[in-house]
Protein backbone atom coordinates (compact mmCIF):
# COMPACT_ATOMS: atom_id res chain seq x y z
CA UNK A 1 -14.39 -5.32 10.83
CA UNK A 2 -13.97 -9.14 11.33
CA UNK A 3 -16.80 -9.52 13.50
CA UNK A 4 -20.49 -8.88 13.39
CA UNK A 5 -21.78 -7.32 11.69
CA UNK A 6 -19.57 -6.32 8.83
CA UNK A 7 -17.53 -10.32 8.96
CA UNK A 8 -15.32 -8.88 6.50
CA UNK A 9 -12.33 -11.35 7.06
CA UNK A 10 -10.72 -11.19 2.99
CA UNK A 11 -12.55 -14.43 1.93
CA UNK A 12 -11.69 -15.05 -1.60
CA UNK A 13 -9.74 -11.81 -1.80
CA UNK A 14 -6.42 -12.80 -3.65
CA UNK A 15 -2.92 -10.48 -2.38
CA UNK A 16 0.26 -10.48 -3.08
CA UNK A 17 3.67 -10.05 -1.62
CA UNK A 18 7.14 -9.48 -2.44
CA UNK A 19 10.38 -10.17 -0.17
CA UNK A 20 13.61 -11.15 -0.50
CA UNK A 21 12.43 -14.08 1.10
CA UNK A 22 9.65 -15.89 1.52
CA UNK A 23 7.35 -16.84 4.48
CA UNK A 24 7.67 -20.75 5.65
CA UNK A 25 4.90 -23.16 3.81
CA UNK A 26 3.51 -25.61 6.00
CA UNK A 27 4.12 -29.00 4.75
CA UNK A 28 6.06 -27.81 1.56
CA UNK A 29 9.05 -26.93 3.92
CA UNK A 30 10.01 -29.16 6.89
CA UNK A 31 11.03 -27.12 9.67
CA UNK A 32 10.09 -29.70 12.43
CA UNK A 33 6.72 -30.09 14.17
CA UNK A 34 5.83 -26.20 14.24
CA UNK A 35 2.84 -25.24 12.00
CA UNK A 36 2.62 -21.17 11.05
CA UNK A 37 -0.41 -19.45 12.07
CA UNK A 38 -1.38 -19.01 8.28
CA UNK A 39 -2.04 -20.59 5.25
CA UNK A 40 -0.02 -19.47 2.05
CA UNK A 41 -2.09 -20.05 -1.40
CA UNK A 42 1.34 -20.30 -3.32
CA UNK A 43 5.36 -19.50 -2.85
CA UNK A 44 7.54 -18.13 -5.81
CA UNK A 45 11.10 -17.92 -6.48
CA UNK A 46 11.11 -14.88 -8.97
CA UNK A 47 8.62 -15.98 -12.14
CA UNK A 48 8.54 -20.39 -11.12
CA UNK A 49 7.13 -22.45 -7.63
CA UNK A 50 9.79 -22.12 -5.06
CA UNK A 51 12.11 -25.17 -4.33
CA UNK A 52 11.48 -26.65 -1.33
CA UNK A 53 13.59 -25.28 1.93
CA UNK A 54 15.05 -22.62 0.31
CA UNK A 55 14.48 -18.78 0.02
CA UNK A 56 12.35 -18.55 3.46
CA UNK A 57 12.72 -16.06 6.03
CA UNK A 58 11.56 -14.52 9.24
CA UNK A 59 10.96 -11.24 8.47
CA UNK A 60 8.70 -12.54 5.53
CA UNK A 61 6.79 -14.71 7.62
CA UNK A 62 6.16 -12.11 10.23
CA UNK A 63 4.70 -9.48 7.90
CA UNK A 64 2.47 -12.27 5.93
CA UNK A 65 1.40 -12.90 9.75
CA UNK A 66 0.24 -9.26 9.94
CA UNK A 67 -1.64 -9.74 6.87
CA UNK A 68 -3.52 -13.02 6.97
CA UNK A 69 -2.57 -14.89 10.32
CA UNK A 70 -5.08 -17.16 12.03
CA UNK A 71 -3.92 -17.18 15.32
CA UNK A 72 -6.18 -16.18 18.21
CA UNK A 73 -3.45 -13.92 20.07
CA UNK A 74 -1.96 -12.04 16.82
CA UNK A 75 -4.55 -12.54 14.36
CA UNK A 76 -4.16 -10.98 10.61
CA UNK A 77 -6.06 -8.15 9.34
CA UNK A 78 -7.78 -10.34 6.08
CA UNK A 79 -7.08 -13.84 7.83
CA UNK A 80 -9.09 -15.29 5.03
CA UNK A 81 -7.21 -14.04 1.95
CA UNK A 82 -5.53 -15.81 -0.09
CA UNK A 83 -1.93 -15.10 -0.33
CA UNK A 84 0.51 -15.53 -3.26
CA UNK A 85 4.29 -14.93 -1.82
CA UNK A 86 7.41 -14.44 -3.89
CA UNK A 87 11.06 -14.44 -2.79
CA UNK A 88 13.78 -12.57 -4.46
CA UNK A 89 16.51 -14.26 -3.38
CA UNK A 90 19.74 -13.17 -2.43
CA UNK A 91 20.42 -9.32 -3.15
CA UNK A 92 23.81 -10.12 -4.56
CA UNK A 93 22.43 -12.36 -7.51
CA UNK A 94 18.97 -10.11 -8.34
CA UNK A 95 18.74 -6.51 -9.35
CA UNK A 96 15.87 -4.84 -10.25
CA UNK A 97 15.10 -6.58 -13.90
CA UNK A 98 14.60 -9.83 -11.81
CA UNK A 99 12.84 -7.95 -9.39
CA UNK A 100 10.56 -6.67 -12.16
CA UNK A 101 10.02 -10.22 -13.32
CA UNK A 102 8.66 -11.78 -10.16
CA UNK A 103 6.41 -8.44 -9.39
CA UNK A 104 4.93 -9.51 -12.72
CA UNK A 105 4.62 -12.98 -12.31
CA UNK A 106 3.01 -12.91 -8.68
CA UNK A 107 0.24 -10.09 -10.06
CA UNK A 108 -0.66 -12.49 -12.20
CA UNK A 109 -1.63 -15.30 -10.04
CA UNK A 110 -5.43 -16.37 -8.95
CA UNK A 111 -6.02 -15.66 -12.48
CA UNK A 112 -4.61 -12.28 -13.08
CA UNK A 113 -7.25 -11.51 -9.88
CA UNK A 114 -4.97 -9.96 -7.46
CA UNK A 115 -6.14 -6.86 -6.01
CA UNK A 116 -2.84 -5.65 -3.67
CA UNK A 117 0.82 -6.38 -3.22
CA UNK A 118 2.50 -5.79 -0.45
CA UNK A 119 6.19 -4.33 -1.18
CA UNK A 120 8.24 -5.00 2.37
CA UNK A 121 11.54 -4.48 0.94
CA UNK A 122 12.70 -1.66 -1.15
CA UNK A 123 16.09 -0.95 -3.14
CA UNK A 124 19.21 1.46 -2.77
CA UNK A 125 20.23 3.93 -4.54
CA UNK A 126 23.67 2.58 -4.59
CA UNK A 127 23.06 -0.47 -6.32
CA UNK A 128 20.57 1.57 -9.12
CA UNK A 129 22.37 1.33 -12.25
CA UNK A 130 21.65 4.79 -13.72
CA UNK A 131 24.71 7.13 -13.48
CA UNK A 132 22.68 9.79 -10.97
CA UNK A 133 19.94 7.90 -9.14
CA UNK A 134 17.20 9.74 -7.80
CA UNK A 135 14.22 9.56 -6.72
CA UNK A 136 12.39 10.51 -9.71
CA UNK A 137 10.19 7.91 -10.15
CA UNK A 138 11.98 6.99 -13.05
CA UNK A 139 14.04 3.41 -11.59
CA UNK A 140 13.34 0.08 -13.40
CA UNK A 141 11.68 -1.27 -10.32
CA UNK A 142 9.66 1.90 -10.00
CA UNK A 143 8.01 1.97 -13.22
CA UNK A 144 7.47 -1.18 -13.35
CA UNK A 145 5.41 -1.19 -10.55
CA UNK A 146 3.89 1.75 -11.79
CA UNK A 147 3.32 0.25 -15.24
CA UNK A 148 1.93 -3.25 -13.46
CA UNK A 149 -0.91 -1.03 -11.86
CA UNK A 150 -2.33 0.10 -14.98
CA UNK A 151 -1.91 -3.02 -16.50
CA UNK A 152 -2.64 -5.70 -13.76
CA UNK A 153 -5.39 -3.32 -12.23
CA UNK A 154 -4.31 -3.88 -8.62
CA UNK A 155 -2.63 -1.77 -5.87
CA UNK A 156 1.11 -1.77 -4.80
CA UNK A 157 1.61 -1.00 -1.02
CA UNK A 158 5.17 0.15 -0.60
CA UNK A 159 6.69 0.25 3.10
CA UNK A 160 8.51 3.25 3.42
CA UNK A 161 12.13 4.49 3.47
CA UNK A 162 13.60 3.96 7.26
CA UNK A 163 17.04 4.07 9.24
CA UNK A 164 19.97 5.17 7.46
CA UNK A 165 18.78 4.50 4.07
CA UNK A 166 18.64 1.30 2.11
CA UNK A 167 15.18 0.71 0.91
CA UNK A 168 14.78 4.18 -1.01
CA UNK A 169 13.22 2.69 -4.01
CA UNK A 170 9.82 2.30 -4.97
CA UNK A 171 8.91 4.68 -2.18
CA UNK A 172 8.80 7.23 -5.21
CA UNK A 173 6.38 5.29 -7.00
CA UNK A 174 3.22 7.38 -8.20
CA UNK A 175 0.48 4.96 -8.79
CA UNK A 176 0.98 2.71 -5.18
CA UNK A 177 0.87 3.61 -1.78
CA UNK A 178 4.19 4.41 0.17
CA UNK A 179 3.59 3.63 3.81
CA UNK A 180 5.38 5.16 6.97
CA UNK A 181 4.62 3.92 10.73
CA UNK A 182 3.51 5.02 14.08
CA UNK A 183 4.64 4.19 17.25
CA UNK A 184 2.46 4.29 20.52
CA UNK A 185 1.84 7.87 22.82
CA UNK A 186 3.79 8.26 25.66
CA UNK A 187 1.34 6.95 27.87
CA UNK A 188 0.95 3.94 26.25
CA UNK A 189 -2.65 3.03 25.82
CA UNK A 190 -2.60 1.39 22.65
CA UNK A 191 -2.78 4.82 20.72
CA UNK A 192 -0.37 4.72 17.58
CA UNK A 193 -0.59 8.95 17.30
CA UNK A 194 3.08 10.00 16.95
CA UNK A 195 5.03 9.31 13.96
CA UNK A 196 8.49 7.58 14.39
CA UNK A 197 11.55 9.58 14.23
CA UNK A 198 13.72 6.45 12.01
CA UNK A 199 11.36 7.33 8.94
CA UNK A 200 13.40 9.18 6.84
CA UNK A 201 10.34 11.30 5.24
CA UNK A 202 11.05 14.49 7.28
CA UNK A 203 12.30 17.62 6.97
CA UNK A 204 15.82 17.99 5.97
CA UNK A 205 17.42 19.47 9.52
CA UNK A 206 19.90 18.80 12.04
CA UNK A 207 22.02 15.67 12.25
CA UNK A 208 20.89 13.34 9.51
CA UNK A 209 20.46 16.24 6.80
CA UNK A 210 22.38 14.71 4.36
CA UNK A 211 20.75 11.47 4.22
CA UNK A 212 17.38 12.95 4.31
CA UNK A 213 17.63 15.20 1.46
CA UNK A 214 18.77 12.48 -0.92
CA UNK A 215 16.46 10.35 0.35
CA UNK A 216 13.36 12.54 -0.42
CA UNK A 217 11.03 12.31 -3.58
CA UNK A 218 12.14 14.62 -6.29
CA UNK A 219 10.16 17.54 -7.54
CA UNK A 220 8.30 18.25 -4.79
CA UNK A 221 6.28 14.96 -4.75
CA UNK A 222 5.63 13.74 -0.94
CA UNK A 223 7.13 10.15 -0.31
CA UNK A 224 4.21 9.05 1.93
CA UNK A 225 0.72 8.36 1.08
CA UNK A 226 -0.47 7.23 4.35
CA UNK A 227 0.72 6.17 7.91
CA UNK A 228 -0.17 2.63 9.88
CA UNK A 229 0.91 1.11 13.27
CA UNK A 230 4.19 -0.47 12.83
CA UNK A 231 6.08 -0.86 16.33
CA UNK A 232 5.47 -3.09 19.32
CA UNK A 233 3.97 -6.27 17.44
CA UNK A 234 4.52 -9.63 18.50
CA UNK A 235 4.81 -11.95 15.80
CA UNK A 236 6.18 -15.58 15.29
CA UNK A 237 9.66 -16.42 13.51
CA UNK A 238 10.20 -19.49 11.53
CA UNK A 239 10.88 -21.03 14.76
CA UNK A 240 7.50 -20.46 16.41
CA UNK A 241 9.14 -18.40 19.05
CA UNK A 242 7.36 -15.13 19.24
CA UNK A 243 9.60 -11.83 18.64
CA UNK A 244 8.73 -8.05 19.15
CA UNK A 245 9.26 -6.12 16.02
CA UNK A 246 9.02 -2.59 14.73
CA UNK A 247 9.27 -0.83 11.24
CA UNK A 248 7.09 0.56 8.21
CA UNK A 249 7.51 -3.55 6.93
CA UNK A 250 4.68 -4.04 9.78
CA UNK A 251 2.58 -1.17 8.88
CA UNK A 252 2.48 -1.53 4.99
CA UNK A 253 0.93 -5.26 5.48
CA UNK A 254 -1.86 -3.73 7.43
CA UNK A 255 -3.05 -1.27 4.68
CA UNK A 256 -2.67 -4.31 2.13
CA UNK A 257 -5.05 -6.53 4.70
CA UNK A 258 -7.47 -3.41 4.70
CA UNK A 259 -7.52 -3.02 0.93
CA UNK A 260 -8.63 -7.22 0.71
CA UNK A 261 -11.46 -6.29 3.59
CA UNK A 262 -12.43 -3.18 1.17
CA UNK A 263 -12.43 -5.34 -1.69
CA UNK A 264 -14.56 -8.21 -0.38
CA UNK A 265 -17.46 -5.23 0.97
CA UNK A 266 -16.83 -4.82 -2.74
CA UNK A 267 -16.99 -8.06 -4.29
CA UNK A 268 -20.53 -8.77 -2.08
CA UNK A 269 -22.17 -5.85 -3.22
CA UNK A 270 -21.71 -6.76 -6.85
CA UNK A 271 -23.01 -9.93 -5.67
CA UNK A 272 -26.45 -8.59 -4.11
CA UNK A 273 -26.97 -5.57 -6.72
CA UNK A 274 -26.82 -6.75 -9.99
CA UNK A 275 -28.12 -3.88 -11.60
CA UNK A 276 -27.02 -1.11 -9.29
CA UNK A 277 -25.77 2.18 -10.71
CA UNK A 278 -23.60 2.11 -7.74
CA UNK A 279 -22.19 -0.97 -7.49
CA UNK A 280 -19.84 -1.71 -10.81
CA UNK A 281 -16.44 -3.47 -11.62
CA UNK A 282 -14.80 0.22 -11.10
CA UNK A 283 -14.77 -0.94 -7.07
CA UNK A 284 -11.65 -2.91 -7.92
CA UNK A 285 -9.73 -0.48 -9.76
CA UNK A 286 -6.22 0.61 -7.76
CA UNK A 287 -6.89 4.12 -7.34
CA UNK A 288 -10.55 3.93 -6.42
CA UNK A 289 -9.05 2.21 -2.95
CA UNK A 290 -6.57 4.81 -2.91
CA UNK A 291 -8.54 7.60 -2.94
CA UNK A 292 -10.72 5.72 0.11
CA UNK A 293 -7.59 4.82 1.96
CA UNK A 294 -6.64 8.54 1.96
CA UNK A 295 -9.82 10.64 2.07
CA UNK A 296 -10.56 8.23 5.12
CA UNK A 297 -7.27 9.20 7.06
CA UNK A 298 -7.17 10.57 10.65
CA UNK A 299 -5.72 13.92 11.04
CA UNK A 300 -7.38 15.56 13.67
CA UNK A 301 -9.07 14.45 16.71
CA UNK A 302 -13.30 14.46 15.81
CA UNK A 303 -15.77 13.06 17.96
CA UNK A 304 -17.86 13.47 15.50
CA UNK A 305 -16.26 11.87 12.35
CA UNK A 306 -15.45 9.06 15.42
CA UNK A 307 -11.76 9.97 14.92
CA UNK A 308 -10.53 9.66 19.31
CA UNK A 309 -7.07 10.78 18.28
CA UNK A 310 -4.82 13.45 17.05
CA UNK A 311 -2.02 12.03 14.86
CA UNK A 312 1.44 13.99 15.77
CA UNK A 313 4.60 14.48 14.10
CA UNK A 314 8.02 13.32 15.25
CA UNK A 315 8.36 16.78 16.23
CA UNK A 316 4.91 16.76 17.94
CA UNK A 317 3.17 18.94 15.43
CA UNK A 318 -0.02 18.06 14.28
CA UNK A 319 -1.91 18.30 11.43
CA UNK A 320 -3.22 22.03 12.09
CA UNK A 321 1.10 22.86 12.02
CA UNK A 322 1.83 21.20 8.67
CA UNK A 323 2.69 22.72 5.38
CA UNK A 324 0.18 20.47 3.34
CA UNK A 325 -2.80 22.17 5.75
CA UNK A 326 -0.89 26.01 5.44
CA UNK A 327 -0.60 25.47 1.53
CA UNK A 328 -3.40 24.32 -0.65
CA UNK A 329 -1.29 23.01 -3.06
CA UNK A 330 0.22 20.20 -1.24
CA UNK A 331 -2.45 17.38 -0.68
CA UNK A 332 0.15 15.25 1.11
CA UNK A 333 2.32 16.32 4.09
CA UNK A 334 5.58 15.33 4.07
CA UNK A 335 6.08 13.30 7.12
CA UNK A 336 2.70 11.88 7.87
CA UNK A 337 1.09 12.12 4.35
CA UNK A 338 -2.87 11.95 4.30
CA UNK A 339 -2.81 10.76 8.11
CA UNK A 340 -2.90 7.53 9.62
CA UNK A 341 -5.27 4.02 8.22
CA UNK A 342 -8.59 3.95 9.90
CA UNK A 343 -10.08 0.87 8.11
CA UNK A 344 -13.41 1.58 9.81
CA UNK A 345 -14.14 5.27 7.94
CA UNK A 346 -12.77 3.74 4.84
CA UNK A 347 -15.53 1.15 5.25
CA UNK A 348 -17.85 4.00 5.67
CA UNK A 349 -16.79 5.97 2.68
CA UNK A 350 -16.53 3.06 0.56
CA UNK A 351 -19.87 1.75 1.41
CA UNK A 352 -22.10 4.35 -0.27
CA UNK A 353 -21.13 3.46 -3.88
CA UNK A 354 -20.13 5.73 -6.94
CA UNK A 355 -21.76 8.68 -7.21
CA UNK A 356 -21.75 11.55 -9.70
CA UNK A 357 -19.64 14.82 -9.39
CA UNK A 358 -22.67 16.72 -8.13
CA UNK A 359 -24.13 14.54 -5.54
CA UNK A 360 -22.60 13.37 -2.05
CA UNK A 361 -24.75 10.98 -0.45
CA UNK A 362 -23.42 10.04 3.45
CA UNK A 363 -24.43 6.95 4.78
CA UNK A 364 -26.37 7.99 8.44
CA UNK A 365 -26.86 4.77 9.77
CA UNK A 366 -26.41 1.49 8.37
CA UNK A 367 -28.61 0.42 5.08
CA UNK A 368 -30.07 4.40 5.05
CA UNK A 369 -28.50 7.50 2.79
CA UNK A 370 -28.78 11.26 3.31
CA UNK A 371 -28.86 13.30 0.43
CA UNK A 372 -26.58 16.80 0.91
CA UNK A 373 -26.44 19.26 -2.63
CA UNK A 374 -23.40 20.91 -3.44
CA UNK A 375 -21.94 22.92 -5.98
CA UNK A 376 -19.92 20.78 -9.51
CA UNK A 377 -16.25 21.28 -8.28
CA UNK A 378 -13.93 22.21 -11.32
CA UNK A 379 -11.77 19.12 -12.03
CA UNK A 380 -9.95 18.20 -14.78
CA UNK A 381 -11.37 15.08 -16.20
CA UNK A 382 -9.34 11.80 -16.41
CA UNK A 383 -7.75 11.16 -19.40
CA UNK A 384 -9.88 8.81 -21.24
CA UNK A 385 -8.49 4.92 -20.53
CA UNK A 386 -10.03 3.58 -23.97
CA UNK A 387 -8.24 6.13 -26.51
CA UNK A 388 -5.45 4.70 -28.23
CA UNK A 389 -2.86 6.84 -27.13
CA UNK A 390 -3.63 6.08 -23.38
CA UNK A 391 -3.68 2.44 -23.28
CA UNK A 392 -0.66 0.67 -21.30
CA UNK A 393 2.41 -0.76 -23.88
CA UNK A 394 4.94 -3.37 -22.51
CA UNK A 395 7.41 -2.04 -21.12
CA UNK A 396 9.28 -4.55 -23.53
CA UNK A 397 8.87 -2.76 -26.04
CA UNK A 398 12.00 0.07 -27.64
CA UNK A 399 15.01 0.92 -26.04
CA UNK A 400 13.62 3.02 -23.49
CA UNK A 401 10.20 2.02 -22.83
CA UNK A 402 9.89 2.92 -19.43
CA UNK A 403 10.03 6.43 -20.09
CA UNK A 404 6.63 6.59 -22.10
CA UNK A 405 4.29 7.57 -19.86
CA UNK A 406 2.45 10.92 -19.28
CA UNK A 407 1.16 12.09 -15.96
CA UNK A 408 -2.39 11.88 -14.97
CA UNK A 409 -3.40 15.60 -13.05
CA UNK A 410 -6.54 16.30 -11.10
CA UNK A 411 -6.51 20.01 -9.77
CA UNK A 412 -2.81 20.38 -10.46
CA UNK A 413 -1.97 17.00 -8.69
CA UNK A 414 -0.34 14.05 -9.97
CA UNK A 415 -2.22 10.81 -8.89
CA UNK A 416 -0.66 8.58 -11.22
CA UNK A 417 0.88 7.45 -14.32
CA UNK A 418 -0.69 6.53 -17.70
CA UNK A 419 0.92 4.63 -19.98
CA UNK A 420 1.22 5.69 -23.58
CA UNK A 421 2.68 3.20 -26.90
CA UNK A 422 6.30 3.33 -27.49
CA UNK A 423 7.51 5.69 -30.32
């Protein structure tokens, strides 16, 4: 997608991304003669500009490599982006009301223009301050994020829960994407098709049952959206010597990179159609990419959707052995989600426009449509974003704001939160 003929390389597309630390700044911090294959747009300690040499780390350089590095040998996916990074700080000193803070100061950089933020970091459930943590969706750090959506209009990608546990929270977020990674087949060929066993997103069995169960969504909500690659990458550390890494922190940056590529397809059509029915400021909203970024997931192996893969569980099931594919009810499976990113069908699916509920037009070849009729499908409409009671409060406001919200449902499915005005 960088090269001809699509050149989509995230010019002008502003992301985000959170950390406990922050990736090195070239010039701003002096770390010798080495200069990092990227350029930052602006570095954050929580809600002000980050001090000089202080708060930067490797493992926040590395994944704002995987996002918007220039380097020939490891390039970014959006090299062109423009990135606003904020750093935490120490764990000890910053719970989640600070974290809150900077995730609403950094989506409101380039103007208030952001359009992602990537999330490689996540909370405990030890150090949540509610007497039973769970994960409900219902953390500070969670809502916020979820409340930040609505109100910021941009995308959270969340990496997702790994290991032994640690970074449970906001993988139960409802309005973001929650990431997991793949590693490569057995053969390796530079297919990412199974999923790796450290993501702790599976079924409850054997060995690590204990830690799995607590560590799964509650009420029956799936804890991954999507899967990316996210093992065997060679990246620089703030040394300039290069390191091979692994972990859903490497996968979630390549969905964000994706969602700036999206969003500049986007921003150029709005440029050349004016006054296209298709083509409207609805391109940028959060769940319009999240819809793409799923529908557009490989599953199955399909010559002719151009999908050359099968995507496999830990367990080596695919998609066909599932629960989400036996029961129509789950849209999401458990382990592996919609499937794994394929930035090129999102491209495709995004590329037709907005179209009605009773048309489909497929793109053939590029610059042509197909028309194909089909039957209105019975969805329950959104709730209207203009009424009154559906417009997003503070979360300032009344002693327990963060519990005002309402679930959005399409066919029985939650997809996200709304916000309603505090009582």
């Amino acid at each position: 997608m960088n090269q001809y003929p699509h050149g989509l390389t995230g010019r002008k597309i502003a992301i985000g991304q959170m950390e406990m630390g922050r990736p090195v700044q070239y010039l701003w911090d002096k770390l010798g003669s080495w200069q990092p294959p990227y350029r930052l747009t602006g570095v954050f300690h929580l809600n002000q500009i980050s001090p000089r040499n202080r708060f930067f780390d490797s493992h926040a350089g590395m994944v704002a490599q995987a996002m918007v590095s220039g380097d020939k040998r490891y390039r970014g996916v959006a090299p062109k982006a423009r990135l606003y990074s904020t750093a935490m700080g120490p764990l000890a000193e910053n719970l989640q009301p600070q974290q809150c803070l900077a995730g609403q100061f950094v989506s409101r950089q380039d103007g208030g223009n952001l359009r992602a933020v990537n999330l490689s970091y996540g909370e405990s459930l030890e150090r949540d301050t509610r007497g039973n943590p769970l994960l409900d969706g219902n953390a500070l750090l969670t809502l916020c994020l979820d409340w930040l959506t609505q109100q910021q209009n941009l995308l959270f990608v969340v990496a997702g829960n790994q290991g032994t546990g640690g970074i449970a929270i906001p993988t139960d977020n409802y309005n973001g994407i929650t990431v997991a990674y793949t590693v490569q087949s057995p053969d390796r060929q530079g297919r990412y098709d199974r999923m790796a066993f450290t993501n702790l997103s599976r079924q409850p069995e054997g060995m690590g049952k204990r830690i799995v169960e607590r560590e799964i969504n509650q009420g029956g909500r799936r804890g991954v959206s999507l899967v990316a690659p996210g093992s065997d990458f060679y990246l620089y550390d703030i040394k300039g010597q290069v390191e091979w890494v692994s972990g859903s922190s490497f996968a979630a940056p390549l969905v964000t990179g994706t969602v700036a590529l999206l969003q500049e397809f986007g921003d150029r059509q709005l440029l050349t159609n004016p006054n296209s029915s298709r083509w409207n400021l609805n391109v940028r909203r959060p769940l319009v990419m999240k819809a793409v970024l799923l529908n557009s997931a490989v599953k199955i192996r399909n010559a002719g959707l151009g999908t050359e893969y099968t995507l496999y569980s830990s367990k080596n099931r695919d998609w066909l052995g599932t629960e989400a594919y036996r029961d129509p009810t789950l849209p999401l499976d458990l382990e592996m989600g919609a499937g794994q990113l394929n930035a090129r069908r999102a491209l495709e699916q995004f590329q037709s426009g907005a179209h009605g509920p009773e048309e489909n037009y497929l793109p053939r070849s590029p610059g042509t449509t197909e028309k194909y009729n089909r039957a209105k499908p019975s969805v329950t409409p959104y709730p209207n974003p203009l009424k009154e009671e559906n417009l997003p409060t503070s979360p300032l406001c009344g002693k327990d704001p963060f519990n005002c919200w309402t679930p959005m449902a399409i066919n029985n499915m939650t997809w996200g939160k709304v916000f309603r005005a505090c009582p």
